[in-house]
PDB file of N, CA and C in Angstrom:
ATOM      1  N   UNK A   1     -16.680  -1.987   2.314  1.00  0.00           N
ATOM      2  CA  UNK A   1     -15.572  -1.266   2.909  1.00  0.00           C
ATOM      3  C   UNK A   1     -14.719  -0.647   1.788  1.00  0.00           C
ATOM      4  N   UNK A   2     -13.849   0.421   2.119  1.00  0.00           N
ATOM      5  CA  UNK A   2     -13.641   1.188   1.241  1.00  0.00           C
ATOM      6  C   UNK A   2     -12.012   0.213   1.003  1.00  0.00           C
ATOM      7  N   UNK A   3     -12.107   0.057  -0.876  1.00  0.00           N
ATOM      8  CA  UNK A   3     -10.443  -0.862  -1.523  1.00  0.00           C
ATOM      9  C   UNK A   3      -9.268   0.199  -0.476  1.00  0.00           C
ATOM     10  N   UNK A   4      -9.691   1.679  -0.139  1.00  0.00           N
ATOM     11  CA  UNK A   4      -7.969   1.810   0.034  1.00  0.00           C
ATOM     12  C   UNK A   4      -7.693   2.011   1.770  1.00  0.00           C
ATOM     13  N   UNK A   5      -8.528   1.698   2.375  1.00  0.00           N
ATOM     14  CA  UNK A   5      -8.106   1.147   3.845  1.00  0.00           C
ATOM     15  C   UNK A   5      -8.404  -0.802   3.974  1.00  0.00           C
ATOM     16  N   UNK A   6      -8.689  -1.271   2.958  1.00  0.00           N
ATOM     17  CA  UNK A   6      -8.154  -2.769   3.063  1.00  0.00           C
ATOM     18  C   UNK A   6      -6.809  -2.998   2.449  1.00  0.00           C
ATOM     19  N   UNK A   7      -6.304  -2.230   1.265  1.00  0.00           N
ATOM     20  CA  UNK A   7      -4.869  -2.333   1.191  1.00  0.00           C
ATOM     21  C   UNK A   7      -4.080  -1.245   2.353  1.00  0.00           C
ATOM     22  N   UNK A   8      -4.693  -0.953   2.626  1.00  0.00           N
ATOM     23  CA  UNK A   8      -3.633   0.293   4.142  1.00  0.00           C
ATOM     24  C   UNK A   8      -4.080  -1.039   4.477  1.00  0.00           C
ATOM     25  N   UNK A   9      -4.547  -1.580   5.375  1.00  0.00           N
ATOM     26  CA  UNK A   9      -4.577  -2.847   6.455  1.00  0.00           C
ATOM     27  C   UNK A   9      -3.590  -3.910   5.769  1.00  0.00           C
ATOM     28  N   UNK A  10      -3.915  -4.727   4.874  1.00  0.00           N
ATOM     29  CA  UNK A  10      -2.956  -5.335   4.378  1.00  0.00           C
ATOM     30  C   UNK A  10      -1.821  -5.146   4.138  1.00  0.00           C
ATOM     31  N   UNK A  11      -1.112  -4.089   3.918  1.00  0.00           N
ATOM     32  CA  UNK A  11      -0.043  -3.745   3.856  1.00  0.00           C
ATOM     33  C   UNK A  11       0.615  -3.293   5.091  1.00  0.00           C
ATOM     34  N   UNK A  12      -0.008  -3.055   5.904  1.00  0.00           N
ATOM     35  CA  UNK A  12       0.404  -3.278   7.440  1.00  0.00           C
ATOM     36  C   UNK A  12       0.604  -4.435   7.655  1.00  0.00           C
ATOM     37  N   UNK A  13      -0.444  -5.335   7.965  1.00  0.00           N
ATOM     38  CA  UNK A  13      -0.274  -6.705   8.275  1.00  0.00           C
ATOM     39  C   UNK A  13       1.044  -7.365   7.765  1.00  0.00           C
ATOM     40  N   UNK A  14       1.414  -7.753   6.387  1.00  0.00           N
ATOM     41  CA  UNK A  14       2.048  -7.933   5.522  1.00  0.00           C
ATOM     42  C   UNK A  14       3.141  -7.997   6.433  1.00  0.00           C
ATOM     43  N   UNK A  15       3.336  -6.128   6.153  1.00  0.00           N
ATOM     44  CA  UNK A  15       5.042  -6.327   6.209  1.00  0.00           C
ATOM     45  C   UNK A  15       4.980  -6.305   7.875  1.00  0.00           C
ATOM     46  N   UNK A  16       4.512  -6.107   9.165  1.00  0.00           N
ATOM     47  CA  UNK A  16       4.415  -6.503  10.062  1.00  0.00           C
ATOM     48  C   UNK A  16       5.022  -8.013  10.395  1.00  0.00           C
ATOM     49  N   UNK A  17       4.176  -8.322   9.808  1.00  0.00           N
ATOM     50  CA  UNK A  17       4.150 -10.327   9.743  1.00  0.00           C
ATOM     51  C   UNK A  17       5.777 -10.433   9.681  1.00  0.00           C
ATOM     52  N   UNK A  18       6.200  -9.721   8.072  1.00  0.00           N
ATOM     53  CA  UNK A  18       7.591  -9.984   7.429  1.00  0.00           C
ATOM     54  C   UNK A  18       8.676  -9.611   8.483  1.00  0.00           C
ATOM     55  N   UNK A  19       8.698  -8.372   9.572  1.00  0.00           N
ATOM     56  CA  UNK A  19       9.140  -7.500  10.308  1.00  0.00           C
ATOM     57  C   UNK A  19       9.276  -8.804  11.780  1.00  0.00           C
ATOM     58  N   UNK A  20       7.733  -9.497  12.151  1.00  0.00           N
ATOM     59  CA  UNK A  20       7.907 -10.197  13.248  1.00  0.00           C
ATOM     60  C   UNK A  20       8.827 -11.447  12.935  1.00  0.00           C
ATOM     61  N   UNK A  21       8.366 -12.055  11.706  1.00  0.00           N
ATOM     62  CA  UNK A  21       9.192 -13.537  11.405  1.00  0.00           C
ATOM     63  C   UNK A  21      10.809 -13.184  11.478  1.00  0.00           C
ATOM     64  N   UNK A  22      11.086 -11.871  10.954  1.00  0.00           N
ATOM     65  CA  UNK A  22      12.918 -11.085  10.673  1.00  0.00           C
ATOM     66  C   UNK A  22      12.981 -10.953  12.407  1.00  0.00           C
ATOM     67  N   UNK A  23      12.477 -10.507  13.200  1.00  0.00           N
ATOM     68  CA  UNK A  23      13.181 -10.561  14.425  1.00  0.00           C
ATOM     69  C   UNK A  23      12.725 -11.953  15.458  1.00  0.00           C
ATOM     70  N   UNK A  24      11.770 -12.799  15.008  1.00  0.00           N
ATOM     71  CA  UNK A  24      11.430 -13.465  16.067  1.00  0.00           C
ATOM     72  C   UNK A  24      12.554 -14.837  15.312  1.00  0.00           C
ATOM     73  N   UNK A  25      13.262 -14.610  14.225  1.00  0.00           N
ATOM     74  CA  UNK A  25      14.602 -15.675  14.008  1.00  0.00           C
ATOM     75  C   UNK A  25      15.712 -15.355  14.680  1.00  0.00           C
ATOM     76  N   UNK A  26      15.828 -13.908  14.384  1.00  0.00           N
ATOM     77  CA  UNK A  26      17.018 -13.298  15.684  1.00  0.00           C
ATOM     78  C   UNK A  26      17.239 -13.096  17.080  1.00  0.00           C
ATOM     79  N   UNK A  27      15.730 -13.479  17.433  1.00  0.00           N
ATOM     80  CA  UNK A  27      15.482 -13.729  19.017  1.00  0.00           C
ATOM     81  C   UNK A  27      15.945 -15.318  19.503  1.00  0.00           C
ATOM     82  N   UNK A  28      14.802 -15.765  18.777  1.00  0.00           N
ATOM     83  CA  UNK A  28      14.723 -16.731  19.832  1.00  0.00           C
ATOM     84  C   UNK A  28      15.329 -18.046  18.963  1.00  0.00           C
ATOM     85  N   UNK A  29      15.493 -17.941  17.550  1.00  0.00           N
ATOM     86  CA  UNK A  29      16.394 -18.965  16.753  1.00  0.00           C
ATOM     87  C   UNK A  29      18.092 -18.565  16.649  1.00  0.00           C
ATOM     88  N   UNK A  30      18.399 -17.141  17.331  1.00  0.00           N
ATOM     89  CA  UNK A  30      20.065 -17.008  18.168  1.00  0.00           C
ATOM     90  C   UNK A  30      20.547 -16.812  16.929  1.00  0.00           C
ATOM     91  N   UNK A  31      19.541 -16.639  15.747  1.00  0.00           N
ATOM     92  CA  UNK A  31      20.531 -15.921  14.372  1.00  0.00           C
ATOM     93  C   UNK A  31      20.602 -14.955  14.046  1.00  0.00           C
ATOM     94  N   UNK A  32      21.925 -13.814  14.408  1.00  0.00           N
ATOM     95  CA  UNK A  32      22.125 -12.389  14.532  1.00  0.00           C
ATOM     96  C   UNK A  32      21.428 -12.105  12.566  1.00  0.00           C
ATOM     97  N   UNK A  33      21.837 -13.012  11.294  1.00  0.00           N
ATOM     98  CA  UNK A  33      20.943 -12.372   9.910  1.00  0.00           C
ATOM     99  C   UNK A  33      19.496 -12.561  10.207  1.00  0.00           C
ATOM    100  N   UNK A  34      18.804 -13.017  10.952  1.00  0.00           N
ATOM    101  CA  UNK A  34      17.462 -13.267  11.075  1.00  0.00           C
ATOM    102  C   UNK A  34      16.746 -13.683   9.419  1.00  0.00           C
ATOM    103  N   UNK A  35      15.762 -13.258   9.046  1.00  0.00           N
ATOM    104  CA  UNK A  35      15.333 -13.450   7.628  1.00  0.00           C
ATOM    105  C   UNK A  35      16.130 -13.287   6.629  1.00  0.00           C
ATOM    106  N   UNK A  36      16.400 -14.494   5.898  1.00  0.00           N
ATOM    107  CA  UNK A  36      17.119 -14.335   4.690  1.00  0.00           C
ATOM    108  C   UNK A  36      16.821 -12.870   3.730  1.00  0.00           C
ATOM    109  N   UNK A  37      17.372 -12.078   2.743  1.00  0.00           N
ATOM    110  CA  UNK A  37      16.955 -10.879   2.179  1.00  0.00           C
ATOM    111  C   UNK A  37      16.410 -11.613   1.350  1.00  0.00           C
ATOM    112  N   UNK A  38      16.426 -12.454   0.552  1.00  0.00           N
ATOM    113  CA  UNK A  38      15.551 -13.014  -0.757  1.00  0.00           C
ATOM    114  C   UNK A  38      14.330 -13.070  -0.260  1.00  0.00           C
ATOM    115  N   UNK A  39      14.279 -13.576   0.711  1.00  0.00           N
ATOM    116  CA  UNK A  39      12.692 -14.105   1.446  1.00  0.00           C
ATOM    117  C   UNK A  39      12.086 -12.653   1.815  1.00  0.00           C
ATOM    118  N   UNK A  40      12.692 -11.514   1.992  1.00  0.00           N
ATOM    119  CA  UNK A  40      12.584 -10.283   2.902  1.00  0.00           C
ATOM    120  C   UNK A  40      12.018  -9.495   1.167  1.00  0.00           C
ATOM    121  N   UNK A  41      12.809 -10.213   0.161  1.00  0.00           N
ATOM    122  CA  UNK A  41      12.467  -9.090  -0.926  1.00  0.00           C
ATOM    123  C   UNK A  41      11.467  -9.422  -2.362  1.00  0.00           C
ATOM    124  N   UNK A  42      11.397 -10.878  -2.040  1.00  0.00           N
ATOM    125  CA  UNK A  42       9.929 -11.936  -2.612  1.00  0.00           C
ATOM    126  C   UNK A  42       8.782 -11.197  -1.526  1.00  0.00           C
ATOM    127  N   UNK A  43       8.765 -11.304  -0.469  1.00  0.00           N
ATOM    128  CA  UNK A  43       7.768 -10.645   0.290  1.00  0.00           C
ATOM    129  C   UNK A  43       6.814  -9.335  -0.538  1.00  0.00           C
ATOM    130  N   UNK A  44       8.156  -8.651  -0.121  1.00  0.00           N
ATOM    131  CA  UNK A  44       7.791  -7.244  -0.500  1.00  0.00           C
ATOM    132  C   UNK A  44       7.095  -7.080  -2.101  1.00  0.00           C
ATOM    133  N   UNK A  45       7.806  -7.798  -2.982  1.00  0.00           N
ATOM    134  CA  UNK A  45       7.579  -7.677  -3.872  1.00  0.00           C
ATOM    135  C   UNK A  45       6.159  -8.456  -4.384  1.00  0.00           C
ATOM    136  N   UNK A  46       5.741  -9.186  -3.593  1.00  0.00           N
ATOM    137  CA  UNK A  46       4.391 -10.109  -3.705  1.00  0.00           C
ATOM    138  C   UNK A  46       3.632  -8.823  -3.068  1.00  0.00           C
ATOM    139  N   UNK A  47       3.789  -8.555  -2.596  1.00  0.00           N
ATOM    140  CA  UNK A  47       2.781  -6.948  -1.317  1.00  0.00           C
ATOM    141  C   UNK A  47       2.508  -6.515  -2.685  1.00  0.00           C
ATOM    142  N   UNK A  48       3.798  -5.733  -3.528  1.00  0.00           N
ATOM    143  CA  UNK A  48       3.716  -4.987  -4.156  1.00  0.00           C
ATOM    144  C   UNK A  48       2.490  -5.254  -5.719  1.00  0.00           C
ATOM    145  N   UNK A  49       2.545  -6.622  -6.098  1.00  0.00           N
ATOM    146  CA  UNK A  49       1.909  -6.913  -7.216  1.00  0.00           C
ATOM    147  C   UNK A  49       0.742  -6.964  -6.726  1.00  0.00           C
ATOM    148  N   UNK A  50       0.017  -8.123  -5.317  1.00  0.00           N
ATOM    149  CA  UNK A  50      -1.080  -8.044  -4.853  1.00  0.00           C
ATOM    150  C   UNK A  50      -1.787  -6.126  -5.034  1.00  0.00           C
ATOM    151  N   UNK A  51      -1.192  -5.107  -4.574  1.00  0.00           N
ATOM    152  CA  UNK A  51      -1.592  -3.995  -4.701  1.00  0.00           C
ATOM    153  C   UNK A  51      -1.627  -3.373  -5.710  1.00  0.00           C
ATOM    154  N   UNK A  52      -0.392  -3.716  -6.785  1.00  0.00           N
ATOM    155  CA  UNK A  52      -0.294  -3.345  -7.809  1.00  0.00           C
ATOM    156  C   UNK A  52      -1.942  -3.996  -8.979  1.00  0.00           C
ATOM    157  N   UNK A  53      -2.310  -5.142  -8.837  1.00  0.00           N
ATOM    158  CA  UNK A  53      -3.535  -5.701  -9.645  1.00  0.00           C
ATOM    159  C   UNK A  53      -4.694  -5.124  -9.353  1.00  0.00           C
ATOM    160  N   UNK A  54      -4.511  -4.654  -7.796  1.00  0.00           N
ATOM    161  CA  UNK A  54      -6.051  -4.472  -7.132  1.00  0.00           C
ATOM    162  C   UNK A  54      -6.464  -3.339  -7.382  1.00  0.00           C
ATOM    163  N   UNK A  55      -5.459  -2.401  -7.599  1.00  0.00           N
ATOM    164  CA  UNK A  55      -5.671  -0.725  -7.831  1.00  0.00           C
ATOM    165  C   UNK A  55      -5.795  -1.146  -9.215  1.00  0.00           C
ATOM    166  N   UNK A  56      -5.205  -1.450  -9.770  1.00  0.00           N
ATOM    167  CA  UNK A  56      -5.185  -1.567 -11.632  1.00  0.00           C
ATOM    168  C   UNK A  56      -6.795  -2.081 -12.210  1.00  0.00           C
ATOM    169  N   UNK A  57      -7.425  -3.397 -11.352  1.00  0.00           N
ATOM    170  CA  UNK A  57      -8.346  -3.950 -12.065  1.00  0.00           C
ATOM    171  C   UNK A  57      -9.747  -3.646 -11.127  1.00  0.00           C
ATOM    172  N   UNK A  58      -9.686  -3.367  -9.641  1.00  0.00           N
ATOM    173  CA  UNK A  58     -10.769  -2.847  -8.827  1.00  0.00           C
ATOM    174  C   UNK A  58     -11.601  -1.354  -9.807  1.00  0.00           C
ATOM    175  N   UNK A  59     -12.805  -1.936  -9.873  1.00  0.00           N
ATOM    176  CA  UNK A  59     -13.507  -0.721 -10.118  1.00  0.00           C
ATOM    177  C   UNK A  59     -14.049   0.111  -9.313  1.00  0.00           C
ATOM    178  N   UNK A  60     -13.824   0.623  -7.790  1.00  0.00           N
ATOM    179  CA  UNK A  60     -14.223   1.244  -7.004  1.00  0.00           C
ATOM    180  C   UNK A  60     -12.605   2.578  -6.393  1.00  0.00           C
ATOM    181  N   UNK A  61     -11.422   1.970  -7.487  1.00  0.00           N
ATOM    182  CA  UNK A  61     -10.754   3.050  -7.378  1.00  0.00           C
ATOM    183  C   UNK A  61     -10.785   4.163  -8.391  1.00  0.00           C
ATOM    184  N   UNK A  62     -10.662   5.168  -7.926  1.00  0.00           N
ATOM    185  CA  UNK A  62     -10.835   6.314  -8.871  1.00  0.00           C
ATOM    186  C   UNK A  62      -9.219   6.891  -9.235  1.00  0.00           C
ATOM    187  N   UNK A  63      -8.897   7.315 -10.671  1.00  0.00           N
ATOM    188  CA  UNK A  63      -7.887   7.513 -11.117  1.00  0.00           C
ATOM    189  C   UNK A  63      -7.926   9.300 -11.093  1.00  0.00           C
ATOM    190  N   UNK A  64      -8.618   9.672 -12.161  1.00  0.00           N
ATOM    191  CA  UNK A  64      -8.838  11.473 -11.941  1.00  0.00           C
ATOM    192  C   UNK A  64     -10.671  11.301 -12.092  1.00  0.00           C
ATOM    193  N   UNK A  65     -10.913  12.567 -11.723  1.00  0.00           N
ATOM    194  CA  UNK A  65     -12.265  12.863 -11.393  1.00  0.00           C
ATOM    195  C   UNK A  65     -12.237  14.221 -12.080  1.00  0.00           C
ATOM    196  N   UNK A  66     -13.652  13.860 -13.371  1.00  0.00           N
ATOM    197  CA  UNK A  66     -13.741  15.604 -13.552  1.00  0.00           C
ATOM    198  C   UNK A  66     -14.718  16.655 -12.757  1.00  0.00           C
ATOM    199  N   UNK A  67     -14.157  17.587 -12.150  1.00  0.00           N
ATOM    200  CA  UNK A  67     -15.269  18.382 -11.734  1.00  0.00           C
ATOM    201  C   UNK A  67     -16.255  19.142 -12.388  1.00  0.00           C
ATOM    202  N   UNK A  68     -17.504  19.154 -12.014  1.00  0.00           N
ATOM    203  CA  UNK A  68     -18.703  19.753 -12.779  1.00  0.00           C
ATOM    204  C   UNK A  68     -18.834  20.709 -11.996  1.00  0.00           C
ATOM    205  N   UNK A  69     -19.189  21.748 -12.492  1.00  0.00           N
ATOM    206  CA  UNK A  69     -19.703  23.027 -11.640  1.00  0.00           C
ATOM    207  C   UNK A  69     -19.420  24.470 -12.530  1.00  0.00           C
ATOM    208  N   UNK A  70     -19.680  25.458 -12.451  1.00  0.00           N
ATOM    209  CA  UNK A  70     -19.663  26.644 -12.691  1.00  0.00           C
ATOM    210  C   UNK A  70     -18.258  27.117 -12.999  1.00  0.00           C
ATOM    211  N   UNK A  71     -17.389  27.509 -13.780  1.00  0.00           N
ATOM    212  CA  UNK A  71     -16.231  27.647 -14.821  1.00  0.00           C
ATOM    213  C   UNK A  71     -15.891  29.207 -13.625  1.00  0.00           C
ATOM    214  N   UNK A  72     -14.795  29.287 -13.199  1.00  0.00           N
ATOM    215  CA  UNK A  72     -14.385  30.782 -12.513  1.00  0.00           C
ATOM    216  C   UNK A  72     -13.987  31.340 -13.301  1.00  0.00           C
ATOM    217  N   UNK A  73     -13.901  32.226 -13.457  1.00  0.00           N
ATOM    218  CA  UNK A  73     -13.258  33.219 -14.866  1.00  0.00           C
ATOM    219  C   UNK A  73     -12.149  34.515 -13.941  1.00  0.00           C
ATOM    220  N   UNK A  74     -10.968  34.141 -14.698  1.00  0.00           N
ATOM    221  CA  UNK A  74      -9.853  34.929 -13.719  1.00  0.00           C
ATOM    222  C   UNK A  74     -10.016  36.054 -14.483  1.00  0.00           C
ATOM    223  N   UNK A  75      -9.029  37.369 -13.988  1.00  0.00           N
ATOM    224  CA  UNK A  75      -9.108  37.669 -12.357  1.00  0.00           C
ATOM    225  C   UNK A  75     -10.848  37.890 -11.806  1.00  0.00           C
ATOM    226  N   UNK A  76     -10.659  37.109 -10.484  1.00  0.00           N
ATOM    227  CA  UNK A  76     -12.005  36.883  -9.627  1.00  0.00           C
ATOM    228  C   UNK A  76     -12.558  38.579  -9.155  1.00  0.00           C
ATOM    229  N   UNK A  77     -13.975  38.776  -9.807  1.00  0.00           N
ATOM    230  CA  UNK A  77     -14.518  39.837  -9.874  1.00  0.00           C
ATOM    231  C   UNK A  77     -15.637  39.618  -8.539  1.00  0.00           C
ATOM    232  N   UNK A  78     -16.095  41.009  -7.818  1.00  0.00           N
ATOM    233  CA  UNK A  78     -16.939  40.754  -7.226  1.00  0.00           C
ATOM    234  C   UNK A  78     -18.444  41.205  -7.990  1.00  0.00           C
ATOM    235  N   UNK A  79     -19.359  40.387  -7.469  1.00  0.00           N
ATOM    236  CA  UNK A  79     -20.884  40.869  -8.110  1.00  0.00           C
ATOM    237  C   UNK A  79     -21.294  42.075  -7.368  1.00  0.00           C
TER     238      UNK A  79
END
């Protein structure tokens, strides 16, 4: 499966998860702060390194790509 729709999924999930636990304290545990922000910003920031290593050390992401092919030579002439 392709690395950058398992981090699109994970990073849904993630902060989803982070998003349900922040309102399901303000629901049904009757606490108008719901998720502490430390806990709300350790989260995020764990998302962020998990993605940050995987793009950095995965060898199936590509950074630049050179193209091969036939050089255009400006201004474009017709044959």
């Amino acid at each position: 499966m392709n690395v950058y729709i398992l981090l699109i999924l994970l990073c849904t999930v993630w902060l989803g998860l982070i998003g349900f636990i922040d309102d399901y304290i303000k629901v049904f545990k009757k606490n108008k702060e719901g998720l502490a922000g430390r806990f709300k910003v350790i989260g995020q920031v764990g998302l962020g390194l998990i993605i940050g290593t995987t793009l950095y050390f995965n060898d199936n992401v590509v950074i630049s790509r050179e193209v091969q092919g036939p050089k255009a030579q400006w201004p474009l002439t017709k044959n």
